[in-house]
PDB file of N, CA and C in Angstrom:
ATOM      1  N   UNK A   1       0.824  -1.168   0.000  1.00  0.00           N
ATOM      2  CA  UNK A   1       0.000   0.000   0.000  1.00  0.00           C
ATOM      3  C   UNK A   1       0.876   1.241   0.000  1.00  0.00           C
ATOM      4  N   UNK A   2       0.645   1.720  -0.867  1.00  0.00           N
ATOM      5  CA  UNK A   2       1.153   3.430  -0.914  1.00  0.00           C
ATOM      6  C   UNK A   2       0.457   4.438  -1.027  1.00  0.00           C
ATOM      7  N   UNK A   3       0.046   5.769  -0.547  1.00  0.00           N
ATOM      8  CA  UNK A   3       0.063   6.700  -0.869  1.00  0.00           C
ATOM      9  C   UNK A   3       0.867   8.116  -0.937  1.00  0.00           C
ATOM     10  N   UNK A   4       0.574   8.533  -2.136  1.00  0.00           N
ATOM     11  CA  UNK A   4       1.542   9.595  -1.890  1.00  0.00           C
ATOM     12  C   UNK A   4       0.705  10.717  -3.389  1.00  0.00           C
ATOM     13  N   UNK A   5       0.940  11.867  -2.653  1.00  0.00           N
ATOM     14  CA  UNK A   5       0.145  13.072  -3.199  1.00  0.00           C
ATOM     15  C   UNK A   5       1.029  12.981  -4.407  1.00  0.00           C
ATOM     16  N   UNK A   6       0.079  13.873  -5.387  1.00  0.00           N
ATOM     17  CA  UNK A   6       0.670  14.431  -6.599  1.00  0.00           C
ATOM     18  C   UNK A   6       1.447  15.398  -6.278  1.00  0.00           C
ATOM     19  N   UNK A   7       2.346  15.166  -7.744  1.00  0.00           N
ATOM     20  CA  UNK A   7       3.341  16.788  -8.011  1.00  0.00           C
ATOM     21  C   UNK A   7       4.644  16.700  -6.942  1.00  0.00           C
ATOM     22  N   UNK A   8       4.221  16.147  -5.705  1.00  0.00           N
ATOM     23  CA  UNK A   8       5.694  16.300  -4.439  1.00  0.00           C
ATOM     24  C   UNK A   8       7.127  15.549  -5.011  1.00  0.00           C
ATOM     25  N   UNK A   9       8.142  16.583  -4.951  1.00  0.00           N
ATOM     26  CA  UNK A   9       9.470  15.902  -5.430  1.00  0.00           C
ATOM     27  C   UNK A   9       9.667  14.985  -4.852  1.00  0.00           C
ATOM     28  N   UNK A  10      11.001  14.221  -5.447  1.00  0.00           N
ATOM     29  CA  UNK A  10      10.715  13.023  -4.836  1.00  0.00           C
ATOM     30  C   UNK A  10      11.952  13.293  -3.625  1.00  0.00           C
ATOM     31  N   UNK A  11      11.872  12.043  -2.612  1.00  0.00           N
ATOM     32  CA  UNK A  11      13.009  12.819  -1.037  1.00  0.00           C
ATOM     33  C   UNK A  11      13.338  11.160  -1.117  1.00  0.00           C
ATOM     34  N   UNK A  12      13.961  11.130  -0.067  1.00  0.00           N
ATOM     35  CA  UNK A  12      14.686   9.832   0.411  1.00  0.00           C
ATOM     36  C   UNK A  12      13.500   9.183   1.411  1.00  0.00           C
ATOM     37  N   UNK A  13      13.396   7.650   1.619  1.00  0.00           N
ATOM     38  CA  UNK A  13      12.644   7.006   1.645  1.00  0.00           C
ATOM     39  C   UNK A  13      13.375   6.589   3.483  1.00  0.00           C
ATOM     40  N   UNK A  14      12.593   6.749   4.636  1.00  0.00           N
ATOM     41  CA  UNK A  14      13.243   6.771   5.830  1.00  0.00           C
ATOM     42  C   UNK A  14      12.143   5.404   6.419  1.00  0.00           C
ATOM     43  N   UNK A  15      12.891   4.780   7.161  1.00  0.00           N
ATOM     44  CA  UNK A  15      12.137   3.669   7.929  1.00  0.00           C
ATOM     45  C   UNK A  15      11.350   4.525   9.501  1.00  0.00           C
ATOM     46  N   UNK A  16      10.340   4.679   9.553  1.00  0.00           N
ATOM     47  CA  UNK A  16       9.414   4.972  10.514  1.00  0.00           C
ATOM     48  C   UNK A  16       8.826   4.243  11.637  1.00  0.00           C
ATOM     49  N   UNK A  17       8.375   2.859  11.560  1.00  0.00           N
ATOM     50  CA  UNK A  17       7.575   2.415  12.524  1.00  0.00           C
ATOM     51  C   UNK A  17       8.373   1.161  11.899  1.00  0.00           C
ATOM     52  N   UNK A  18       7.647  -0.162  12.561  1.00  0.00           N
ATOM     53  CA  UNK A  18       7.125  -1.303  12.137  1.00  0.00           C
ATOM     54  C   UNK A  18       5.637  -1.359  11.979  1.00  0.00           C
ATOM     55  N   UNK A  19       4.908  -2.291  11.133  1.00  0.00           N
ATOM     56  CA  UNK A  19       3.523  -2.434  10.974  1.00  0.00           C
ATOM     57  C   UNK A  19       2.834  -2.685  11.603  1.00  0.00           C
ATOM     58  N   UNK A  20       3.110  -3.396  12.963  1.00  0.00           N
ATOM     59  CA  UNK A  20       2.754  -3.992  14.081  1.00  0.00           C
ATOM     60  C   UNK A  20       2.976  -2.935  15.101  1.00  0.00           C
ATOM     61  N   UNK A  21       3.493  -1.982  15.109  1.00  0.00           N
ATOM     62  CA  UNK A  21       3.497  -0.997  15.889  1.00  0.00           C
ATOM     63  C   UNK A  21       2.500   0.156  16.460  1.00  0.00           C
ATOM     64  N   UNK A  22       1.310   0.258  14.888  1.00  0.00           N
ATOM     65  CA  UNK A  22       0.334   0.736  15.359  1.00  0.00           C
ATOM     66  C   UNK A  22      -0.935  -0.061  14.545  1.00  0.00           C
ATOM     67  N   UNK A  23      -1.532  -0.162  15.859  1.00  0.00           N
ATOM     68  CA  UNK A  23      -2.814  -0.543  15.677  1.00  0.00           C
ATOM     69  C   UNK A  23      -3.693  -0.390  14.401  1.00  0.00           C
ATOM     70  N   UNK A  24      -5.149  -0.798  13.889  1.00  0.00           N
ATOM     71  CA  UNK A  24      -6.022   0.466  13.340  1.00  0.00           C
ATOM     72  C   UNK A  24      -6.220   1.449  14.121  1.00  0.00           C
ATOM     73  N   UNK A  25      -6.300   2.903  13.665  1.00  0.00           N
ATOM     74  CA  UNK A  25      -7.350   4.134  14.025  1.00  0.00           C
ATOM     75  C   UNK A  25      -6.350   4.473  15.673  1.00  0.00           C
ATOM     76  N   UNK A  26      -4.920   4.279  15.059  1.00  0.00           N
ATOM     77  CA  UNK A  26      -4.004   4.864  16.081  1.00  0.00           C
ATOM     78  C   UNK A  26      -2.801   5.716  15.480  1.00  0.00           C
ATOM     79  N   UNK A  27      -1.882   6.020  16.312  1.00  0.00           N
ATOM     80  CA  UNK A  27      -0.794   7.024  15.658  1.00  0.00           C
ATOM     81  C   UNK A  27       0.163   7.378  16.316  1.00  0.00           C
ATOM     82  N   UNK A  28       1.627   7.295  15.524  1.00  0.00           N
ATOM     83  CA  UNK A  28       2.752   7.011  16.237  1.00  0.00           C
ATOM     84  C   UNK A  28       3.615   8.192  15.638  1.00  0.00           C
ATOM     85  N   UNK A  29       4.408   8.305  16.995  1.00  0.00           N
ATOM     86  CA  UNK A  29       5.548   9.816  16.157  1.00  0.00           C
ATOM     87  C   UNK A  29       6.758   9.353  16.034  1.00  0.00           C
ATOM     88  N   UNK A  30       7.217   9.899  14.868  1.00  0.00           N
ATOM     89  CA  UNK A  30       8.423   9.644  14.630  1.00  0.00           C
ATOM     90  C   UNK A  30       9.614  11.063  13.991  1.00  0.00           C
ATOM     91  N   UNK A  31      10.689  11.081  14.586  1.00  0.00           N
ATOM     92  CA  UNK A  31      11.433  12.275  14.366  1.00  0.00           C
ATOM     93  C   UNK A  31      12.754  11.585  13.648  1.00  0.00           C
ATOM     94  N   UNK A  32      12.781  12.487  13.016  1.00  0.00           N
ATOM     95  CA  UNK A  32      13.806  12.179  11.921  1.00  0.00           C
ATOM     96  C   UNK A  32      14.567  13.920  11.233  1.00  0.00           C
ATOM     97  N   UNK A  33      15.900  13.897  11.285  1.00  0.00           N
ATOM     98  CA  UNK A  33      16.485  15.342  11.095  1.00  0.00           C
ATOM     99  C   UNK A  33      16.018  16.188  11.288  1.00  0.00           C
ATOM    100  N   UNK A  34      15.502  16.462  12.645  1.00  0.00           N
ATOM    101  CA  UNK A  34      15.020  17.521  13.565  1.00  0.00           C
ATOM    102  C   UNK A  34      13.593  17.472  13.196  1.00  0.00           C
ATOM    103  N   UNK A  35      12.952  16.980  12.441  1.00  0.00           N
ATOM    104  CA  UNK A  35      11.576  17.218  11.977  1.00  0.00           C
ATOM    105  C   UNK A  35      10.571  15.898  12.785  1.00  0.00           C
ATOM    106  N   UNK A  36       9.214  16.119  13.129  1.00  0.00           N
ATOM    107  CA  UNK A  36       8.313  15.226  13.445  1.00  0.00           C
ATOM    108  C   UNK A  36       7.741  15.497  12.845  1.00  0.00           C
ATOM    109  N   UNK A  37       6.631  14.349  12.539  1.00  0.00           N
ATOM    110  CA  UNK A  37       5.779  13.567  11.872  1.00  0.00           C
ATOM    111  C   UNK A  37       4.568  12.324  13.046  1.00  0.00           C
ATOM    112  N   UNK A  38       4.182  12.496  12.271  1.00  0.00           N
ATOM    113  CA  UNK A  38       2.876  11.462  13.009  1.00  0.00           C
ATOM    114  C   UNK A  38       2.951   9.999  11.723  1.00  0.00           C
ATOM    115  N   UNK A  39       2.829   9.073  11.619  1.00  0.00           N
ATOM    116  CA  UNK A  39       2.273   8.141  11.595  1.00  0.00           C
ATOM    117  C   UNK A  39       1.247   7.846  11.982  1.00  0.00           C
ATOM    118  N   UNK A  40       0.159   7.329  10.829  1.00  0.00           N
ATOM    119  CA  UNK A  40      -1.262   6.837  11.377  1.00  0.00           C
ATOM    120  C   UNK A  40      -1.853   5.939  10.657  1.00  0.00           C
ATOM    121  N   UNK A  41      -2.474   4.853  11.604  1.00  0.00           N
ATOM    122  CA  UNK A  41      -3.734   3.653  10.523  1.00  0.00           C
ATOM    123  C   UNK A  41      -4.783   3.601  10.518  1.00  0.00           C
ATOM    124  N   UNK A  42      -5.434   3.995   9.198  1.00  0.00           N
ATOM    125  CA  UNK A  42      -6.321   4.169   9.009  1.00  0.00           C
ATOM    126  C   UNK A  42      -7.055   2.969   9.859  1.00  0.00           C
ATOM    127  N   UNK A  43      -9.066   3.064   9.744  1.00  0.00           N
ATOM    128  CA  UNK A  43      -9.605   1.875  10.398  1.00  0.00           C
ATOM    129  C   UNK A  43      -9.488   0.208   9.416  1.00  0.00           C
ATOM    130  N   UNK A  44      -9.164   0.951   7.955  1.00  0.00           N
ATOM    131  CA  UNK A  44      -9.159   0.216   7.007  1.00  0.00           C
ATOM    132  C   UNK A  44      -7.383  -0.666   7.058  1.00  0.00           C
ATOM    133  N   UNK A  45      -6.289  -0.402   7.643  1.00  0.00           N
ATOM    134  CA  UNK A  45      -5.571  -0.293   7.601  1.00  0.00           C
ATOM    135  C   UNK A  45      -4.251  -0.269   7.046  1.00  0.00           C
ATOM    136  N   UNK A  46      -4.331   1.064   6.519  1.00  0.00           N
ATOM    137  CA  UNK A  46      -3.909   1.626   5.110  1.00  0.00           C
ATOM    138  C   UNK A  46      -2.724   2.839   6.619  1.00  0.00           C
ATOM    139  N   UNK A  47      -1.991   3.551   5.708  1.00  0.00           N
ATOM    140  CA  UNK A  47      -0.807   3.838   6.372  1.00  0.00           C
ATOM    141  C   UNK A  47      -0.794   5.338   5.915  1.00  0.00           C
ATOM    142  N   UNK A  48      -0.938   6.137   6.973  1.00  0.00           N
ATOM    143  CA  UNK A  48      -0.704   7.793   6.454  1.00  0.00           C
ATOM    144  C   UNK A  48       0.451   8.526   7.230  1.00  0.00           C
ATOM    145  N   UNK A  49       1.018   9.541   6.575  1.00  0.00           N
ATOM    146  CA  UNK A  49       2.241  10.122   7.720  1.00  0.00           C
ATOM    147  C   UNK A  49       1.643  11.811   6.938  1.00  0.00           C
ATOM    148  N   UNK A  50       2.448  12.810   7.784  1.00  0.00           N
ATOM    149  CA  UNK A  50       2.104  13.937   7.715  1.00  0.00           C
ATOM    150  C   UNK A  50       2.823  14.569   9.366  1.00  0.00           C
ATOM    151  N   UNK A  51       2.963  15.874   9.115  1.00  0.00           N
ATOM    152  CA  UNK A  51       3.673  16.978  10.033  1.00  0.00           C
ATOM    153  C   UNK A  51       3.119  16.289  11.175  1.00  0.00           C
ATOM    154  N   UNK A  52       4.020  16.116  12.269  1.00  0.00           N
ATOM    155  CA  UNK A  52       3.681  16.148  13.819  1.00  0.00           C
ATOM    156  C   UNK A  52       3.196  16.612  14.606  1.00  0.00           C
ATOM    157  N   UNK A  53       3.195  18.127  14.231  1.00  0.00           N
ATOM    158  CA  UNK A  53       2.428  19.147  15.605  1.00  0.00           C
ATOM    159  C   UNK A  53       1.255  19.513  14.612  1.00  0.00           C
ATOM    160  N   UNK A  54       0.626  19.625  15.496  1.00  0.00           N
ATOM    161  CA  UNK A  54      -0.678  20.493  15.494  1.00  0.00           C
ATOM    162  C   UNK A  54      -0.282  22.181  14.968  1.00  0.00           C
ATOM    163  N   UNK A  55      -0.952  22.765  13.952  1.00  0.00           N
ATOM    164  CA  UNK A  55      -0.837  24.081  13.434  1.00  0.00           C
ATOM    165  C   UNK A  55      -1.444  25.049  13.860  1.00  0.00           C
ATOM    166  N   UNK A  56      -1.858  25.084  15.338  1.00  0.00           N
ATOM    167  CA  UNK A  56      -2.443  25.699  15.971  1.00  0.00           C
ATOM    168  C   UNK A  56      -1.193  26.534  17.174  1.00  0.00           C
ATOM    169  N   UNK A  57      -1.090  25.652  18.107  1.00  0.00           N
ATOM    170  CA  UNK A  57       0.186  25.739  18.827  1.00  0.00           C
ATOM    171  C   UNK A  57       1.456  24.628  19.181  1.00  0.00           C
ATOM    172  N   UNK A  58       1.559  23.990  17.921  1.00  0.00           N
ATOM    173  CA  UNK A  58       2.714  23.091  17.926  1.00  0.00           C
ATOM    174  C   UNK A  58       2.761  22.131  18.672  1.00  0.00           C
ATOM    175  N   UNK A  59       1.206  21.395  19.417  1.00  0.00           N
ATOM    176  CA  UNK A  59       1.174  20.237  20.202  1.00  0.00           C
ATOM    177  C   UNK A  59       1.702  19.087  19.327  1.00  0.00           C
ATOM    178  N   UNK A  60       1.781  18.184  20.009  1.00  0.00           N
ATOM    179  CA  UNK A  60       2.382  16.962  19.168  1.00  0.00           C
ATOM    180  C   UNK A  60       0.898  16.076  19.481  1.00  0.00           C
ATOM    181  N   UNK A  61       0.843  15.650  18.044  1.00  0.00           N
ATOM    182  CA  UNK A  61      -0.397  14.894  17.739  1.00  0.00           C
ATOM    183  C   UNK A  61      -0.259  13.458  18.056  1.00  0.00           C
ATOM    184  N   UNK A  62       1.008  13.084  18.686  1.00  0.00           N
ATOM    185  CA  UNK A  62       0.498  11.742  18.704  1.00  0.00           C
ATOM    186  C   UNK A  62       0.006  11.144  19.825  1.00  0.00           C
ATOM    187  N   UNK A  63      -0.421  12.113  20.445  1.00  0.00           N
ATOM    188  CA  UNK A  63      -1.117  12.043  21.534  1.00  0.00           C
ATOM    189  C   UNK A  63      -2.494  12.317  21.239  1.00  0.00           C
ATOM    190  N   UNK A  64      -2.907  12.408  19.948  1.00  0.00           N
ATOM    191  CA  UNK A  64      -4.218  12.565  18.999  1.00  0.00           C
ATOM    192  C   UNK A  64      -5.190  11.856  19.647  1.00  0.00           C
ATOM    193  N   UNK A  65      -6.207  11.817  18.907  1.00  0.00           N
ATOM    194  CA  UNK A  65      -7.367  10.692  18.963  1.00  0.00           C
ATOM    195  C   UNK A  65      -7.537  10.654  17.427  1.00  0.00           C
ATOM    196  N   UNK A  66      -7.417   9.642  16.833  1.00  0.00           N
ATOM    197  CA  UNK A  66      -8.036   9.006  15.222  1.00  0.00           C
ATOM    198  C   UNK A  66      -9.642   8.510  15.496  1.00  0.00           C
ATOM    199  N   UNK A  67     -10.108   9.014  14.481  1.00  0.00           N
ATOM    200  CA  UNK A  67     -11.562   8.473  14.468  1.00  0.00           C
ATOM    201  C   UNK A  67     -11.752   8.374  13.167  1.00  0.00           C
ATOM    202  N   UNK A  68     -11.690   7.597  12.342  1.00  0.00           N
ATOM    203  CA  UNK A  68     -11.965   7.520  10.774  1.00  0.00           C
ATOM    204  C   UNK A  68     -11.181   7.904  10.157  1.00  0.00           C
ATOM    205  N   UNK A  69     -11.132   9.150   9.848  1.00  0.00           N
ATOM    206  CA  UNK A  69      -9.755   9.727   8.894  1.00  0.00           C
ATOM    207  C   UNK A  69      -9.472  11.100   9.029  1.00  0.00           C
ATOM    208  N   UNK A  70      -9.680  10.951  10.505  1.00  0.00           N
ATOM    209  CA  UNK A  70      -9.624  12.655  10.943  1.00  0.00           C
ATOM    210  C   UNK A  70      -8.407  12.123  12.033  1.00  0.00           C
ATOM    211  N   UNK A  71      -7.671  13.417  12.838  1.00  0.00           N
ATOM    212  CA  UNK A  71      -6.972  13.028  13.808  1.00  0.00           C
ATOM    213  C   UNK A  71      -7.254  14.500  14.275  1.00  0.00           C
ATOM    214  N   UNK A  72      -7.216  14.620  15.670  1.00  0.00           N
ATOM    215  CA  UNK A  72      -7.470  15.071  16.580  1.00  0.00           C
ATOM    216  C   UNK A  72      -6.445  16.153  17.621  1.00  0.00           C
ATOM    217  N   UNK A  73      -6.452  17.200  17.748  1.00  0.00           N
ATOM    218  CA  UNK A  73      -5.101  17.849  18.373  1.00  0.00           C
ATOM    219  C   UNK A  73      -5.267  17.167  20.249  1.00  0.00           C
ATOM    220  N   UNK A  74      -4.839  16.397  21.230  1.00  0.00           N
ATOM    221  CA  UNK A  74      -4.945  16.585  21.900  1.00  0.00           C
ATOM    222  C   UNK A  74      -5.454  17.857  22.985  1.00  0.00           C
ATOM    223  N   UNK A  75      -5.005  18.910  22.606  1.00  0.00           N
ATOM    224  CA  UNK A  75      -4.656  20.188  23.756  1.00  0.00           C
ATOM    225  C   UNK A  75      -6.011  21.144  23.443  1.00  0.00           C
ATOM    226  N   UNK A  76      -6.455  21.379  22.403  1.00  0.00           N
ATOM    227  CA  UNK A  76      -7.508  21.980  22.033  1.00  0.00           C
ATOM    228  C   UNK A  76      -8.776  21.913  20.657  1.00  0.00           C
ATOM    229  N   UNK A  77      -8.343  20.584  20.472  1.00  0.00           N
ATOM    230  CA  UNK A  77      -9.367  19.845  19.833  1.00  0.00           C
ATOM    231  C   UNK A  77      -9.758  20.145  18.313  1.00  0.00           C
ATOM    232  N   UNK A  78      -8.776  20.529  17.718  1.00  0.00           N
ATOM    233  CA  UNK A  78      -8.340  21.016  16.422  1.00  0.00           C
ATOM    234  C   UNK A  78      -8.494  19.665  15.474  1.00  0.00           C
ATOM    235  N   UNK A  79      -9.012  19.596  14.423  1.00  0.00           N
ATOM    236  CA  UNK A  79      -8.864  18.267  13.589  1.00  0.00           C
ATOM    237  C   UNK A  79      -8.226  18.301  12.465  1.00  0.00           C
ATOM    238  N   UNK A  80      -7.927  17.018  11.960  1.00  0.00           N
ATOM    239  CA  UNK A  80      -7.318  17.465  10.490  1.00  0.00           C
ATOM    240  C   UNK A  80      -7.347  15.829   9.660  1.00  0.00           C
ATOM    241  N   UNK A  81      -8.064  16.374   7.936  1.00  0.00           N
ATOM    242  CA  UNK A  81      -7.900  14.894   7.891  1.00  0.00           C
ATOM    243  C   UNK A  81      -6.388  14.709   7.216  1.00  0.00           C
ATOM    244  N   UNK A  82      -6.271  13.525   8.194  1.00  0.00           N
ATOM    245  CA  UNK A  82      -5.044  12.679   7.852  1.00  0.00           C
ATOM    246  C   UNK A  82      -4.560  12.119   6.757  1.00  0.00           C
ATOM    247  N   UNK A  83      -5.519  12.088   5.316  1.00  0.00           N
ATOM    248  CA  UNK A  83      -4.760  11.940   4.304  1.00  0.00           C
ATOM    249  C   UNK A  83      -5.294  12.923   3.662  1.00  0.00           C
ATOM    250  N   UNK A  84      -5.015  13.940   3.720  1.00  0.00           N
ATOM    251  CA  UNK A  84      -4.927  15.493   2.763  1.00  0.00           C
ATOM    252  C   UNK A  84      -3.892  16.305   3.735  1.00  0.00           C
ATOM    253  N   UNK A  85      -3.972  16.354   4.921  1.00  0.00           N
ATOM    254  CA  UNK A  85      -3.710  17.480   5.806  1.00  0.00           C
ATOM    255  C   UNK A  85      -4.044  18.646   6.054  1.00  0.00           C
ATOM    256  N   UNK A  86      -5.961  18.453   5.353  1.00  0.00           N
ATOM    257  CA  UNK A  86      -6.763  19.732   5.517  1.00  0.00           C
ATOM    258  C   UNK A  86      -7.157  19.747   7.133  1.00  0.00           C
ATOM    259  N   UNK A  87      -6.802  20.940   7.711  1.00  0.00           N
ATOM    260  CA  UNK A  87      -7.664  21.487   8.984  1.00  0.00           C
ATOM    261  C   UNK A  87      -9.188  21.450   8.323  1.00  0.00           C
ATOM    262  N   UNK A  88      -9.618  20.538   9.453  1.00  0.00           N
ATOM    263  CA  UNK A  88     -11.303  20.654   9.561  1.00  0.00           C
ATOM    264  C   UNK A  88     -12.087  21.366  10.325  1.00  0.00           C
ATOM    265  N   UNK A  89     -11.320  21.963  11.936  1.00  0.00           N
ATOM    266  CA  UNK A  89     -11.987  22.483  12.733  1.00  0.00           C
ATOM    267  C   UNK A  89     -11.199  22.903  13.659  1.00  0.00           C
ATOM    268  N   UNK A  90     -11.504  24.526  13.800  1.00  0.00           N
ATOM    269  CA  UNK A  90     -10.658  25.124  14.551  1.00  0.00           C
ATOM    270  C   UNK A  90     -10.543  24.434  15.903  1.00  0.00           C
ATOM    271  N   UNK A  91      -9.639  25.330  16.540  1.00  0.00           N
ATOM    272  CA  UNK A  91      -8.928  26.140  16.248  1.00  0.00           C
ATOM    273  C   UNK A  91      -7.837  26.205  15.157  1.00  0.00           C
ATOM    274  N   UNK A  92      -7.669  24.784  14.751  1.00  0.00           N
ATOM    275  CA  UNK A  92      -6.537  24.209  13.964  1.00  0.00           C
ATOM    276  C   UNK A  92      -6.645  24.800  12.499  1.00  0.00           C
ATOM    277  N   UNK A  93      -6.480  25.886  11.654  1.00  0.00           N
ATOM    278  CA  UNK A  93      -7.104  26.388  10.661  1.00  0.00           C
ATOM    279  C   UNK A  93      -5.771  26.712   9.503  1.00  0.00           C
ATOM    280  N   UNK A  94      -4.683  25.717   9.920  1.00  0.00           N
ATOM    281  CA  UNK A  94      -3.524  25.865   8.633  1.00  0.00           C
ATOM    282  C   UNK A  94      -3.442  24.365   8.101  1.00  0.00           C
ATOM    283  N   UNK A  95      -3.600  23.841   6.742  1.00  0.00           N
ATOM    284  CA  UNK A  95      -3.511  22.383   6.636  1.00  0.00           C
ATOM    285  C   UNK A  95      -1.844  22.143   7.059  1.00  0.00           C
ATOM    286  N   UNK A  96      -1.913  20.522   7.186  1.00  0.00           N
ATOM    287  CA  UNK A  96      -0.812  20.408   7.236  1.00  0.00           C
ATOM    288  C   UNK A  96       0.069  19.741   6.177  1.00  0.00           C
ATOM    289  N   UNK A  97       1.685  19.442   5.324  1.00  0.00           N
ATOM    290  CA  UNK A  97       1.714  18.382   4.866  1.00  0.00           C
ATOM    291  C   UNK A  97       1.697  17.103   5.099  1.00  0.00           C
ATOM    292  N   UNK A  98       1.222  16.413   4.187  1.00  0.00           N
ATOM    293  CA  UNK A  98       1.527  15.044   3.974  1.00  0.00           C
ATOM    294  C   UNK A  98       2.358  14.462   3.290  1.00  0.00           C
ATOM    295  N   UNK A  99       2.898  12.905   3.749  1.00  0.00           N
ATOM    296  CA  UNK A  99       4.269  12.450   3.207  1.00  0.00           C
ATOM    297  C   UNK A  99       3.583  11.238   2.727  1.00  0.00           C
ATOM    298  N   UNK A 100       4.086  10.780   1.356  1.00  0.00           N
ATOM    299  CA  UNK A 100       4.323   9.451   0.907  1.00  0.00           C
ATOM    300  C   UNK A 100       4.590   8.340   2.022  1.00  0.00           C
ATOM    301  N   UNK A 101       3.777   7.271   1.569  1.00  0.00           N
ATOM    302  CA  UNK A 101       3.808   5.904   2.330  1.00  0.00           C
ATOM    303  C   UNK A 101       4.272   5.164   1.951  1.00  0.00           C
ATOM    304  N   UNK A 102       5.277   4.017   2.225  1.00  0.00           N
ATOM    305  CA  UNK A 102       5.130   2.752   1.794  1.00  0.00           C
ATOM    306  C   UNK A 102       5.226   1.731   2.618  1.00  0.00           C
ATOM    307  N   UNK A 103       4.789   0.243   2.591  1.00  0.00           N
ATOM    308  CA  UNK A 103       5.571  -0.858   3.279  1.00  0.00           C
ATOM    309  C   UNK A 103       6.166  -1.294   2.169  1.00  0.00           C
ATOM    310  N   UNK A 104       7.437  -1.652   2.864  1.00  0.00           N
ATOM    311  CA  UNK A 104       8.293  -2.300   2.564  1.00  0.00           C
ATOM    312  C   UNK A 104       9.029  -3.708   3.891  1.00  0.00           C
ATOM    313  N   UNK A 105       8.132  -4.713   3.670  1.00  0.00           N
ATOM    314  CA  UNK A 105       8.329  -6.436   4.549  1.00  0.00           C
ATOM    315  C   UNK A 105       7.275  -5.745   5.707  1.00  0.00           C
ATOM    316  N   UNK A 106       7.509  -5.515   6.814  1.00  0.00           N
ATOM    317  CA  UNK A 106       7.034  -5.721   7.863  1.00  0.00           C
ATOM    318  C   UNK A 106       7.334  -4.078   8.260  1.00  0.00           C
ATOM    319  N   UNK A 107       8.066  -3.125   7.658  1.00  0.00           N
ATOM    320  CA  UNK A 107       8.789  -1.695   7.878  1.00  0.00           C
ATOM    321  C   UNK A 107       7.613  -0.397   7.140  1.00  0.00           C
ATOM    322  N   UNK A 108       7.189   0.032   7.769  1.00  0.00           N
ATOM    323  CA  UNK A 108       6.449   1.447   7.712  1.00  0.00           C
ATOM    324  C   UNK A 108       7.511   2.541   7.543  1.00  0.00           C
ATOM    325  N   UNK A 109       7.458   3.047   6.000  1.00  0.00           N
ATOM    326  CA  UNK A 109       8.809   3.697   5.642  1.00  0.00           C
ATOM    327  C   UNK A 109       7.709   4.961   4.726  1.00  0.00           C
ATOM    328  N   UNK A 110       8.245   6.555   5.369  1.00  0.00           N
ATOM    329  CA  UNK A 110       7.872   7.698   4.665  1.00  0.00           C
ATOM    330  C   UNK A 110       8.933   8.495   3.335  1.00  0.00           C
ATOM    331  N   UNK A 111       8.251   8.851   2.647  1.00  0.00           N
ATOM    332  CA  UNK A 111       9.128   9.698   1.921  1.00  0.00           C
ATOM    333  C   UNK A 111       9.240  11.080   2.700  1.00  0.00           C
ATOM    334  N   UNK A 112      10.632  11.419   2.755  1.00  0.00           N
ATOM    335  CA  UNK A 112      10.831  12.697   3.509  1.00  0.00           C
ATOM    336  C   UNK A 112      11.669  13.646   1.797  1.00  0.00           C
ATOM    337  N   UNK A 113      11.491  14.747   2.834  1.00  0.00           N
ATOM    338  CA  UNK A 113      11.764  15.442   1.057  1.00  0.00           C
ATOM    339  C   UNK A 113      13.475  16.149   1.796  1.00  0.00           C
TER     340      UNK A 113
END
């Protein structure tokens, strides 16, 4: 399973999770050259990554709540869906990006740019 948006150059391909690491309709952070990211599975369980903090005040989402294909800011309840990185509901009102997916064996690996 892959997704990955149109048009985005292409970046180097970084190992993130294992597959077994998150559940369905959960979400895991991962930092890589100073940057975070969230990891998340869908209920279907399909594999999304995208910016780490929240675009509101820089909470870290992986302390989220997933409910379908939204994820959730912990701190003030900001949403965003997880495979676009559109803000749905304030306060959270800047989208965020999203990164290319892939598995590769048993390894949850993002494209970073």
């Amino acid at each position: 399973m892959t997704n990955s948006p149109a048009a985005r150059p292409a970046g180097q391909w970084v190992p993130a999770c294992r597959v077994d690491d998150i559940p369905p309709e959960d979400v895991k952070r991962f930092d890589h050259a100073g940057r975070t990211y969230v990891v998340i599975r869908s209920p279907e369980g399909d594999f999304y990554a995208m910016d780490g903090h929240c675009s509101h005040e820089k909470i870290h989402l992986a302390d989220g709540l997933v409910d379908g294909a939204i994820i959730e800011c912990p701190r003030h309840f900001g949403t965003f869906d997880y495979k676009t990185g559109e803000s749905r509901k304030l306060p959270a009102c800047v989208d965020l990006r999203t990164y290319p997916v892939r598995i590769e064996g048993d390894e949850v690996q993002i494209q970073v740019a």
